[in-house]
Structure formats: structure tokens, C-alpha cells
N, C-alpha and C. Protein backbone atom coordinates (compact mmCIF):
# COMPACT_ATOMS: atom_id res chain seq x y z
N UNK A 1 203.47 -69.12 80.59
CA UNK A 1 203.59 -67.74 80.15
C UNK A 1 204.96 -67.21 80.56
N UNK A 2 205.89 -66.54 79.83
CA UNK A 2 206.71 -65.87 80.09
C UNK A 2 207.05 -64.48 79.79
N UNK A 3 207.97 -64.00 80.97
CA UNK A 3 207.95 -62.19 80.79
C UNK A 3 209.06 -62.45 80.25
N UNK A 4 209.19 -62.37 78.94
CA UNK A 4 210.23 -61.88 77.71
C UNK A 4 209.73 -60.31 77.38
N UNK A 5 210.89 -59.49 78.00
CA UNK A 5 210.40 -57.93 77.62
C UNK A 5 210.83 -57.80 75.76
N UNK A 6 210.18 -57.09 75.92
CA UNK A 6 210.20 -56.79 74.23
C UNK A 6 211.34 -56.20 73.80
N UNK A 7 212.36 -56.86 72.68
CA UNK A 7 213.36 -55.89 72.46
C UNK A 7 213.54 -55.09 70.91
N UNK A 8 212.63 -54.28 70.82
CA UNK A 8 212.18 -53.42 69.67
C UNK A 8 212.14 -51.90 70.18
N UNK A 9 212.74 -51.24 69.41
CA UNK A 9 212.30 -49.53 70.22
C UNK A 9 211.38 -49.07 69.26
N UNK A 10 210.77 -48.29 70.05
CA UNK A 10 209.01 -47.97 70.13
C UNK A 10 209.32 -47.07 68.93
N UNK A 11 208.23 -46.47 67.87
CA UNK A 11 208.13 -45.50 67.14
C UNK A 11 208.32 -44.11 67.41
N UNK A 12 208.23 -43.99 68.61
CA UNK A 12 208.57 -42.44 69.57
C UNK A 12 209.96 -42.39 69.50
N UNK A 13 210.70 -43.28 70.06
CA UNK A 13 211.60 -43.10 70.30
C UNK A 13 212.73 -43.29 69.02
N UNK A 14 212.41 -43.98 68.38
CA UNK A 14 213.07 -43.78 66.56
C UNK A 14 212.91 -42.74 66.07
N UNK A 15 211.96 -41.69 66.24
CA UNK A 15 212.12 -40.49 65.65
C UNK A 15 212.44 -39.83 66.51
N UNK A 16 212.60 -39.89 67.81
CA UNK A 16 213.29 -39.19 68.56
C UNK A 16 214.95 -39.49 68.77
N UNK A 17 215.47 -40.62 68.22
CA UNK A 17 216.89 -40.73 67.92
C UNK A 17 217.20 -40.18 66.68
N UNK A 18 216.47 -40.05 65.63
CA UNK A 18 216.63 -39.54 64.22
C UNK A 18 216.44 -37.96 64.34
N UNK A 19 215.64 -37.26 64.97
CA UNK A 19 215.76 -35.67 65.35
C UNK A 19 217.10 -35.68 66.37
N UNK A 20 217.40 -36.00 66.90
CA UNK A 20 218.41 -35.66 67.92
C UNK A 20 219.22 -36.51 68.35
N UNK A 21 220.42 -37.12 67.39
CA UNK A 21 221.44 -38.04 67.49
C UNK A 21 221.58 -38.21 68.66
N UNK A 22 222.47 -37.71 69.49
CA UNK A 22 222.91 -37.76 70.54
C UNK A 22 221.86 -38.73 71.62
N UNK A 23 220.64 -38.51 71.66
CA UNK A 23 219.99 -39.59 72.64
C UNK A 23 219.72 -40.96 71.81
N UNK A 24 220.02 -41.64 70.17
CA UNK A 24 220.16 -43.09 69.68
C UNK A 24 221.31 -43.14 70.30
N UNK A 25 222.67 -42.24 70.68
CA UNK A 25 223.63 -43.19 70.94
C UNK A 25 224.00 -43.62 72.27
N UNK A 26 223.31 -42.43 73.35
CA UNK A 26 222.97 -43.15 74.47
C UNK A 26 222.35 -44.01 74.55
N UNK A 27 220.96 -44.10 73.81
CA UNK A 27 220.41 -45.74 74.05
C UNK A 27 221.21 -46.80 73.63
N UNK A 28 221.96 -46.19 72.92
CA UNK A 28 222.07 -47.30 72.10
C UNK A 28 223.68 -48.15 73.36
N UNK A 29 224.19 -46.69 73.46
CA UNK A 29 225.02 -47.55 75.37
C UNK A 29 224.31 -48.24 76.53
N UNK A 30 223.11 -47.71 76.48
CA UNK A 30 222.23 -47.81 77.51
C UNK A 30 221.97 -49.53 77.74
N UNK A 31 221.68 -49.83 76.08
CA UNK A 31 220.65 -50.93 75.92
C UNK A 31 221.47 -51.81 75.25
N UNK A 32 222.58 -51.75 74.88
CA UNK A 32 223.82 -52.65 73.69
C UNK A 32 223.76 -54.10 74.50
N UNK A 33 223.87 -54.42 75.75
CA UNK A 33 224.12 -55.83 76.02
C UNK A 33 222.51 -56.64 76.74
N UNK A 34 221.60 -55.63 76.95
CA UNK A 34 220.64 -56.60 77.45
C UNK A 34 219.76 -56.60 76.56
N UNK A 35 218.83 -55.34 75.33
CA UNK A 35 218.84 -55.77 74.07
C UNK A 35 218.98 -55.00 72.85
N UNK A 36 219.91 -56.18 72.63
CA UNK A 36 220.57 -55.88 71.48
C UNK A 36 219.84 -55.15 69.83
N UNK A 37 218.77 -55.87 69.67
CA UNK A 37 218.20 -55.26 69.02
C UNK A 37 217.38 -53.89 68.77
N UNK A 38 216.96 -53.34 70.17
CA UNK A 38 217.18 -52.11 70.55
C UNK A 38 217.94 -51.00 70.39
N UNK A 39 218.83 -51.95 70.66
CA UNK A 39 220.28 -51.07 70.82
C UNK A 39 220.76 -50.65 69.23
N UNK A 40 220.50 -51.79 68.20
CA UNK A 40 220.93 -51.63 67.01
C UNK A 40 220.46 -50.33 66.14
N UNK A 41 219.03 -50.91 66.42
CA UNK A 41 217.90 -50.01 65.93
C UNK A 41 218.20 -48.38 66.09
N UNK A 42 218.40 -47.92 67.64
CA UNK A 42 218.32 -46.69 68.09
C UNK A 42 219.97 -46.27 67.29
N UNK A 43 221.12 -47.25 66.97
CA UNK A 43 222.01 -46.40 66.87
C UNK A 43 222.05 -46.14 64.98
N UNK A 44 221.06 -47.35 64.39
CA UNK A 44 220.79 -47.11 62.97
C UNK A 44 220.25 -45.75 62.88
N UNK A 45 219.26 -45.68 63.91
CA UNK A 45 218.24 -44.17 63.55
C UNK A 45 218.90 -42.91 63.70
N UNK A 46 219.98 -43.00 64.72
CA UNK A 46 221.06 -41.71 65.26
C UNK A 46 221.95 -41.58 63.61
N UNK A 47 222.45 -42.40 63.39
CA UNK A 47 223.13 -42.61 62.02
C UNK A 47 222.46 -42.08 61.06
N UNK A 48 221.18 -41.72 61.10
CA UNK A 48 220.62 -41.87 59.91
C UNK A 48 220.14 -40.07 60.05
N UNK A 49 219.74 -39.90 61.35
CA UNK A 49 219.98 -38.94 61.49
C UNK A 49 221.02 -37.60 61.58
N UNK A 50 222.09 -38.03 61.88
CA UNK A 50 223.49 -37.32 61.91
C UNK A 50 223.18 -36.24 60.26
N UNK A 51 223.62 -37.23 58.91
CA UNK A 51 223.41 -36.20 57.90
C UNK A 51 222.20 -35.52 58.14
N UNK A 52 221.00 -35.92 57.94
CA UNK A 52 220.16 -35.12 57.93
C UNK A 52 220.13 -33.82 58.58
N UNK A 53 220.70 -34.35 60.08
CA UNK A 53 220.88 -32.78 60.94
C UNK A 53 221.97 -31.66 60.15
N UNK A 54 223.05 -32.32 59.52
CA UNK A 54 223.96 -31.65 59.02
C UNK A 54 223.45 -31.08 57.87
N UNK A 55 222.78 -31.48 56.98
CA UNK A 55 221.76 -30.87 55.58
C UNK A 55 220.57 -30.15 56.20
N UNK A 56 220.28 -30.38 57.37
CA UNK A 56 218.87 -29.49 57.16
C UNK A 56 219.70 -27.60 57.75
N UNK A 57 221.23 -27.92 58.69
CA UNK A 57 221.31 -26.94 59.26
C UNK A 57 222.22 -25.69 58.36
N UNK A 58 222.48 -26.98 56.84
CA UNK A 58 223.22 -26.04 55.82
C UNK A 58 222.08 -25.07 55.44
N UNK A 59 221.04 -25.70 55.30
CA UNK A 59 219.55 -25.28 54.25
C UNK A 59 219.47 -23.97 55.13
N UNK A 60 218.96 -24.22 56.11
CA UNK A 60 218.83 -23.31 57.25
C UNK A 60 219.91 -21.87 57.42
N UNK A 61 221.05 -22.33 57.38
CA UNK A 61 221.70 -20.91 57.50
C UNK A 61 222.15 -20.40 56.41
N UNK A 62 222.25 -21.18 55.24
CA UNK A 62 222.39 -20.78 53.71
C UNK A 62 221.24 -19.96 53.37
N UNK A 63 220.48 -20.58 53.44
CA UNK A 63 218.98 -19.88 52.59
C UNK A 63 217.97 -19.23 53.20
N UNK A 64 217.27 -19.79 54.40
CA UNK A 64 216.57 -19.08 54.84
C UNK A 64 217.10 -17.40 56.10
N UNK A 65 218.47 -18.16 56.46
CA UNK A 65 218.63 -17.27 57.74
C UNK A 65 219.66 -15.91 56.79
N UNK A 66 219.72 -16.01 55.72
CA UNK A 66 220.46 -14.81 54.73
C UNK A 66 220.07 -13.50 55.12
């Protein structure tokens, strides 16, 4: 049996890099050399999030906050 830790980030934490960039790209410093795939993941989801934050905060002060 071996302890191979898992290197996948959890579903919490993907939508918690996709609401709030800034903590995928710390993980994604955090976790870049021990795993990598982690690391990829969290900085895909920050990425992916970035526009979104930028479109939802046009919507927001364009339209609703008028």
C-alpha cells in the first residue's frame, strides 16, 4: 500500500478559485512543484474566473446599481 496523496483539487475549492481569483493563484504558487496538477487546475479555474468577475461587475454597476 502506498500514501500517494492525491493531486486533484477538490470541487470546493474550484469554485472557490473561480469566485475569487486571487486564492487559484495562490494555490496555484502554493502547490506548482509538489502537485502539479493541482496547481494547474486551481490556476485554469482563477483564469476562468478573472472575466467572469470582470462581466458580472460591468452587469452590476451598469444595470442594476443605476
Amino acid at each position: 500500500m502506498t500514501n500517494i496523496p492525491k493531486d486533484e483539487l477538490s470541487r470546493s475549492w474550484f469554485m472557490v478559485c473561480n469566485a475569487m481569483p486571487p486564492v487559484g493563484f495562490f494555490l496555484f504558487y502554493k502547490h506548482r512543484k509538489q502537485y502539479p496538477n493541482k496547481a494547474k487546475k486551481a490556476l485554469t479555474s482563477a483564469m476562468i474566473g478573472v472575466p467572469i468577475a470582470l462581466a458580472m461587475s460591468y452587469i452590476i454597476n451598469a444595470h442594476i446599481l443605476k
